[in-house]
PDB file of N, CA and C in Angstrom:
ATOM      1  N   UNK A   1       0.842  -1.171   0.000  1.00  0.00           N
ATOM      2  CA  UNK A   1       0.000   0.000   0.000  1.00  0.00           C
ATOM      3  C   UNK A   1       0.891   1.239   0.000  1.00  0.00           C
ATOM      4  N   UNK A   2       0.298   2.505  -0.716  1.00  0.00           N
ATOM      5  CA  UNK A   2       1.298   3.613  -0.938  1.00  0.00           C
ATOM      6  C   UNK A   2       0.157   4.974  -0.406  1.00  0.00           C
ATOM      7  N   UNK A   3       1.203   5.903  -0.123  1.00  0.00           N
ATOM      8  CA  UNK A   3       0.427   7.468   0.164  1.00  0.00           C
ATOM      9  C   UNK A   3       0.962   7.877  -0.422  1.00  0.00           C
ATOM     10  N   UNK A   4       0.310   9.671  -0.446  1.00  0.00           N
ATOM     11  CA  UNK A   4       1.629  10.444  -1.330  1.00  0.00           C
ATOM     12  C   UNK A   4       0.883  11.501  -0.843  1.00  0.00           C
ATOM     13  N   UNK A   5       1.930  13.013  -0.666  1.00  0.00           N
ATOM     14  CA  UNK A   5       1.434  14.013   0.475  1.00  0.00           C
ATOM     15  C   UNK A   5       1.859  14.848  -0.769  1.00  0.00           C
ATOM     16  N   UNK A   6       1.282  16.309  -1.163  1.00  0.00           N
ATOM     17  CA  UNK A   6       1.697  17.075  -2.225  1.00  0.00           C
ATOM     18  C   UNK A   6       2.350  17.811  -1.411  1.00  0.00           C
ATOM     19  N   UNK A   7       2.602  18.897  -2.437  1.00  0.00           N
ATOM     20  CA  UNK A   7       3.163  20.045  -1.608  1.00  0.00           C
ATOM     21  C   UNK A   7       2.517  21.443  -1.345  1.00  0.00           C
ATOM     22  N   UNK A   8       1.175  20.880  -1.245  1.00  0.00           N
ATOM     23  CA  UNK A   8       0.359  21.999  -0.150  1.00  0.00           C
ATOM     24  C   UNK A   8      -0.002  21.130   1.075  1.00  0.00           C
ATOM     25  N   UNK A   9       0.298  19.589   0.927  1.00  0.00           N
ATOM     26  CA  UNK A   9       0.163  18.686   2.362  1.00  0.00           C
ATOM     27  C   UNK A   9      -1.054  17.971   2.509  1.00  0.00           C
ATOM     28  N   UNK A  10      -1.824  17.952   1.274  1.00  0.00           N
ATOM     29  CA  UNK A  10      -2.988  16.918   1.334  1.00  0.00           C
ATOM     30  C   UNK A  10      -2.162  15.904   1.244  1.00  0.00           C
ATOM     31  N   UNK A  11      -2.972  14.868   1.791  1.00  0.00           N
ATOM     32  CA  UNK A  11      -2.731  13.061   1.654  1.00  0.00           C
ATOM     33  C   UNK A  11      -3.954  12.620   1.006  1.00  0.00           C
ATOM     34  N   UNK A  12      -3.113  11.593   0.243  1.00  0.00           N
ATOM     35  CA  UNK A  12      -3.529  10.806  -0.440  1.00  0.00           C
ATOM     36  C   UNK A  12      -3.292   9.326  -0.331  1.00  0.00           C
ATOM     37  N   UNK A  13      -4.509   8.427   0.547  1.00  0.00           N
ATOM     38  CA  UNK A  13      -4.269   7.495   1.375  1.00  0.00           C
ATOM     39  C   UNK A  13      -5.291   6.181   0.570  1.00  0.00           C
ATOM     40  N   UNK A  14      -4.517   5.449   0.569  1.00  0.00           N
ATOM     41  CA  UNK A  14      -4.684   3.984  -0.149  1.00  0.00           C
ATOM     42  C   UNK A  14      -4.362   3.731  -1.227  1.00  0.00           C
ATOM     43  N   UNK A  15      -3.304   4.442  -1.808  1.00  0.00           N
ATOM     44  CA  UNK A  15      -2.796   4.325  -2.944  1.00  0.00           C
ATOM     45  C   UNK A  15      -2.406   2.780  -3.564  1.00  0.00           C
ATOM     46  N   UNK A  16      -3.063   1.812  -4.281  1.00  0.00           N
ATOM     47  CA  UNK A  16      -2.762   0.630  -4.666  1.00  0.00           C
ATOM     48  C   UNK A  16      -1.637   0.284  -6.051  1.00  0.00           C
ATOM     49  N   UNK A  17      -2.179   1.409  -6.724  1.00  0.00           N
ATOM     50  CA  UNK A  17      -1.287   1.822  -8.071  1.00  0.00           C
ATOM     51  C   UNK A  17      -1.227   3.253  -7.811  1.00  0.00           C
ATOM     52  N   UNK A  18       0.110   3.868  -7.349  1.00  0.00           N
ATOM     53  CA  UNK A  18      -0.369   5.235  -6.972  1.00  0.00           C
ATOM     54  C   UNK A  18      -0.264   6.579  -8.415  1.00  0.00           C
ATOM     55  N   UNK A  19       0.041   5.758  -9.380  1.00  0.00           N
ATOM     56  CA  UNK A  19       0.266   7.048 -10.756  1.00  0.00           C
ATOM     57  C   UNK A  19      -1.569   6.519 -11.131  1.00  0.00           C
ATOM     58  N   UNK A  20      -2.123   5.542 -11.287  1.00  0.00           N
ATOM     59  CA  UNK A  20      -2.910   5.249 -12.002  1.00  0.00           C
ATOM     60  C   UNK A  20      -4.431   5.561 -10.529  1.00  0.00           C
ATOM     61  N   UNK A  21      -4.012   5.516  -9.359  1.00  0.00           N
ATOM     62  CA  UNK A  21      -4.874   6.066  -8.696  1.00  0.00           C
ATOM     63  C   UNK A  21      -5.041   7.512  -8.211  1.00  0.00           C
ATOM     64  N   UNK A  22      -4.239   7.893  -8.202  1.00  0.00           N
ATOM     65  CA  UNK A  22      -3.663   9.390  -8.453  1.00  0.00           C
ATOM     66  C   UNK A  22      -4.761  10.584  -9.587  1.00  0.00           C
ATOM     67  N   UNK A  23      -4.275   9.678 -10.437  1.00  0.00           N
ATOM     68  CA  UNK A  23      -4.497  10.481 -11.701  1.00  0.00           C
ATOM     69  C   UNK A  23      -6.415  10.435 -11.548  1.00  0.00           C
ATOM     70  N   UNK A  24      -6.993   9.219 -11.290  1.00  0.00           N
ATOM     71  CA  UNK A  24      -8.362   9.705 -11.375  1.00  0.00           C
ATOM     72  C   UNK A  24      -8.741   9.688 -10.284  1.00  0.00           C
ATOM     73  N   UNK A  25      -8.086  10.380  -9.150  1.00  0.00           N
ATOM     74  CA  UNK A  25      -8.254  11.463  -7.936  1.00  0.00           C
ATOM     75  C   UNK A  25      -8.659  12.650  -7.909  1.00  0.00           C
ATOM     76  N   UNK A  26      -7.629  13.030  -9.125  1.00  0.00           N
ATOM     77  CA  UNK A  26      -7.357  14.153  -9.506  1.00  0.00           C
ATOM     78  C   UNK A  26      -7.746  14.865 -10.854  1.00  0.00           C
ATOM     79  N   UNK A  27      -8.629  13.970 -11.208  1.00  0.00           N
ATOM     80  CA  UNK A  27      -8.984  14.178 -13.010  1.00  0.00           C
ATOM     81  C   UNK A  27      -8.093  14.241 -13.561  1.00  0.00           C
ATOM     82  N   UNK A  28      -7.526  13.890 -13.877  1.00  0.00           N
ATOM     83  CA  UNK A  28      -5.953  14.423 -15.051  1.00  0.00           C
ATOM     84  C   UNK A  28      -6.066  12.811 -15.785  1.00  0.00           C
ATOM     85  N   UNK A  29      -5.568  13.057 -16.950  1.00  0.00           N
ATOM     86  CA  UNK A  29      -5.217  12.184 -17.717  1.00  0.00           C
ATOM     87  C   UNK A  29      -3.608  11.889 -17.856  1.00  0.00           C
ATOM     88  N   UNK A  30      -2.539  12.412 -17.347  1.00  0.00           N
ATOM     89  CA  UNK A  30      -1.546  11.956 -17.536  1.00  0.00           C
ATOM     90  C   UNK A  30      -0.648  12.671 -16.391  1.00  0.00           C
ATOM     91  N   UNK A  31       0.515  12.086 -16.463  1.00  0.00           N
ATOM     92  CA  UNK A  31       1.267  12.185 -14.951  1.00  0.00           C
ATOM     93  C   UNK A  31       2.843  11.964 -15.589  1.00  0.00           C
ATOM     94  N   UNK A  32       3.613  12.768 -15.053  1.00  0.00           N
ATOM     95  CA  UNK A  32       5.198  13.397 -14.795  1.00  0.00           C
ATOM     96  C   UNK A  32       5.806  12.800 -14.021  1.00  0.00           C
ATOM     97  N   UNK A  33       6.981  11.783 -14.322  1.00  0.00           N
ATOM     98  CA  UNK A  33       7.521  10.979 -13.187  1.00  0.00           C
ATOM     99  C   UNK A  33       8.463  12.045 -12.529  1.00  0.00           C
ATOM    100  N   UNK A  34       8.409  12.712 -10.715  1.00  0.00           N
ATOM    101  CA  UNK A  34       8.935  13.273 -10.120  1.00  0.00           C
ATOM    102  C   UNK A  34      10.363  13.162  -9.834  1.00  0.00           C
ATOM    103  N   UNK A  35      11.694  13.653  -9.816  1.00  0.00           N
ATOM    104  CA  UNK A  35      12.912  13.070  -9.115  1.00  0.00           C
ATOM    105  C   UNK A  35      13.505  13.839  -8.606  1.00  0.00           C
ATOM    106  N   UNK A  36      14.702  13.075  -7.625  1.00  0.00           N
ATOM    107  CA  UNK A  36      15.620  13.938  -6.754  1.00  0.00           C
ATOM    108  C   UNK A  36      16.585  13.628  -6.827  1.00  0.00           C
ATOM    109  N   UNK A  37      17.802  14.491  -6.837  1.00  0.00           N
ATOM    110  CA  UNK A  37      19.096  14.128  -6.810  1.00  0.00           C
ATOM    111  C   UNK A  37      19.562  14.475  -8.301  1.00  0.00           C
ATOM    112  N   UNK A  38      21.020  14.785  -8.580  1.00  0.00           N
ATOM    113  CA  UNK A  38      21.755  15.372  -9.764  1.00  0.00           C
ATOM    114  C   UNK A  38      22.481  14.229  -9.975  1.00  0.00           C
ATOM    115  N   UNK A  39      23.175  13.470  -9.149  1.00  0.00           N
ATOM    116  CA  UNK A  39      24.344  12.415  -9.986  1.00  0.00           C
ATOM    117  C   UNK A  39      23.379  11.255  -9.761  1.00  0.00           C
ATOM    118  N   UNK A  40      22.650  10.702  -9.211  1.00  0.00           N
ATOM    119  CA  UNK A  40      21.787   9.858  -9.297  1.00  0.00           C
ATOM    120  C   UNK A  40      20.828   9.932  -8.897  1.00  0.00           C
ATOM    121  N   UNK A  41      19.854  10.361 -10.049  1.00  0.00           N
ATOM    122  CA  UNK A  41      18.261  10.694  -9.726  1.00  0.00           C
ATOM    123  C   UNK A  41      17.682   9.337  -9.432  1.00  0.00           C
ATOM    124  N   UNK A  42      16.634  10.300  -7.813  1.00  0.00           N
ATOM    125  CA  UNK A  42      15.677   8.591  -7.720  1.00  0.00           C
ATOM    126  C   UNK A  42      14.501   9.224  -8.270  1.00  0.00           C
ATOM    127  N   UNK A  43      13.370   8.617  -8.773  1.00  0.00           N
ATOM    128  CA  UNK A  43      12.361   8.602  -8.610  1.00  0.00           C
ATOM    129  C   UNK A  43      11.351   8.535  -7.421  1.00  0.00           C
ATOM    130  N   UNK A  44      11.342   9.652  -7.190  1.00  0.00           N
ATOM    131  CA  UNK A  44      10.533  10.190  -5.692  1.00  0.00           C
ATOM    132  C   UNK A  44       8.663  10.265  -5.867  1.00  0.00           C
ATOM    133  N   UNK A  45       8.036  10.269  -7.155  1.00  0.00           N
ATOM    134  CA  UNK A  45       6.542  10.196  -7.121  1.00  0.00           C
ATOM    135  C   UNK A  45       6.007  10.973  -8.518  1.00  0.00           C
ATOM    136  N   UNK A  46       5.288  11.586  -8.126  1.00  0.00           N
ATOM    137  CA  UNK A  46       4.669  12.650  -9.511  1.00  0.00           C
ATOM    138  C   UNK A  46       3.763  13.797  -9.816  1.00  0.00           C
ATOM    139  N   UNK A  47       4.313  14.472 -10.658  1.00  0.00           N
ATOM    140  CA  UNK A  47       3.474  15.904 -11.173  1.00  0.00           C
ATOM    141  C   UNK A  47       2.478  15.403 -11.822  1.00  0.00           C
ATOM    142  N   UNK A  48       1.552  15.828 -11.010  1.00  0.00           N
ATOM    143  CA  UNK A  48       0.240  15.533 -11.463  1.00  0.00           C
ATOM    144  C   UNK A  48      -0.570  16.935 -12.007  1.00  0.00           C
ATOM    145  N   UNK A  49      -0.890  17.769 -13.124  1.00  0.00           N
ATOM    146  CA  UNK A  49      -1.679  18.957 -13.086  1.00  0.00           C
ATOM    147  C   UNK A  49      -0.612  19.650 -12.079  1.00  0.00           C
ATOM    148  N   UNK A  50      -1.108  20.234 -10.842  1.00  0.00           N
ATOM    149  CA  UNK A  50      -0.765  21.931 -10.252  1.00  0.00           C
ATOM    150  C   UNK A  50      -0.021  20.852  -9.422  1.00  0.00           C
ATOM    151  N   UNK A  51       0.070  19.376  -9.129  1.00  0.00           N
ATOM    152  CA  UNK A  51       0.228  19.066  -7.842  1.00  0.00           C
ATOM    153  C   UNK A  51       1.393  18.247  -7.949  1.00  0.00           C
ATOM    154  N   UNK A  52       2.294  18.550  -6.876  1.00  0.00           N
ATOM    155  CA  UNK A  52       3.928  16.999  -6.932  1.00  0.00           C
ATOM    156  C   UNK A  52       3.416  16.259  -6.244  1.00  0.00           C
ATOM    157  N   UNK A  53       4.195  15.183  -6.149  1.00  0.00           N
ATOM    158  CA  UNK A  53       3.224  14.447  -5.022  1.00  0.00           C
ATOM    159  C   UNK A  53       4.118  13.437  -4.747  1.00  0.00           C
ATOM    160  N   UNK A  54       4.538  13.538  -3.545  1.00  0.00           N
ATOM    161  CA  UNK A  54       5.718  12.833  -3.226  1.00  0.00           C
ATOM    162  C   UNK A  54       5.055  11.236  -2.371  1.00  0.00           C
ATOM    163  N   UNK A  55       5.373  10.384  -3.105  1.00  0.00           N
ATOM    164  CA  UNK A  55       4.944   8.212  -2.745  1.00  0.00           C
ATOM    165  C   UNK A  55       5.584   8.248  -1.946  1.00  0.00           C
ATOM    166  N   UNK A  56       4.593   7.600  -0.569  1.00  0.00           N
ATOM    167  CA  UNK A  56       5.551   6.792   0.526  1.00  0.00           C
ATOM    168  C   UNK A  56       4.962   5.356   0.661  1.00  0.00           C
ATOM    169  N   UNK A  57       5.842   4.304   0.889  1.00  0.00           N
ATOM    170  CA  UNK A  57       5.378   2.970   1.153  1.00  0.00           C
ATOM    171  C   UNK A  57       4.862   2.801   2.534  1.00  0.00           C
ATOM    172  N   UNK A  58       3.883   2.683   3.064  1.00  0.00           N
ATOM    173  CA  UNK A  58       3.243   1.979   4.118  1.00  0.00           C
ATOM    174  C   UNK A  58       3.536   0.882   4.193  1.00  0.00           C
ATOM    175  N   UNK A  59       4.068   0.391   5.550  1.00  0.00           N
ATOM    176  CA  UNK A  59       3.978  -0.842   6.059  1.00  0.00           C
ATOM    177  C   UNK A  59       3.319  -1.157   7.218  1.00  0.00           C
ATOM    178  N   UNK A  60       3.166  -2.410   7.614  1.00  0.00           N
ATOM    179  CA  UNK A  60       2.148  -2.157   9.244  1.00  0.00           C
ATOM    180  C   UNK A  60       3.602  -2.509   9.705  1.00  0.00           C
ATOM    181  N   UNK A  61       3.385  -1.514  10.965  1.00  0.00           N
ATOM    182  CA  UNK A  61       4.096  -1.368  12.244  1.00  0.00           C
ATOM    183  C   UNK A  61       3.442  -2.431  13.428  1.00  0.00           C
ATOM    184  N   UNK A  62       4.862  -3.073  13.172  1.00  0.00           N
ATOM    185  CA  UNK A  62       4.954  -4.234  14.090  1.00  0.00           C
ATOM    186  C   UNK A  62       6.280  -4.383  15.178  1.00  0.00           C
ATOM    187  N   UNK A  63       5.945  -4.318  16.776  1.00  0.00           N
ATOM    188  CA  UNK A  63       6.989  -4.520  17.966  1.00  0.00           C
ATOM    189  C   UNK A  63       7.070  -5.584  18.137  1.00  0.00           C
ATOM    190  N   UNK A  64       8.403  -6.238  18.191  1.00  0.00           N
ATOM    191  CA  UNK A  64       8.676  -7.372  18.458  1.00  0.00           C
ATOM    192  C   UNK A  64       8.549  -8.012  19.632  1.00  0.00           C
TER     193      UNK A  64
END
């Protein structure tokens, strides 16, 4: 499971495919793969329309 927080700080929670759930969140038909870094760019999420939108992986939190 994935989120992704823009950068005015909405969340976007249950992301299963997050470019393809994203996009008809947001009405848009197409999406900008986001990145960071100059000598080795990662792929950090995506420009969607007005919005970046930075993917985080959820995991369940588990104490041993």
């Amino acid at each position: 499971m994935y989120m992704g927080i823009d950068q005015y700080g909405t969340t976007y929670h249950d992301l299963k495919h997050p470019r393809k759930d994203l996009m008809e969140r947001l009405g848009y038909k197409s999406a900008h793969k986001m990145y960071i870094g100059e000598d080795t760019p990662k792929h950090i999420g995506y420009v969607i329309g007005r919005h970046w939108v930075t993917i985080y992986q959820v995991k369940p939190w588990e104490k041993p």
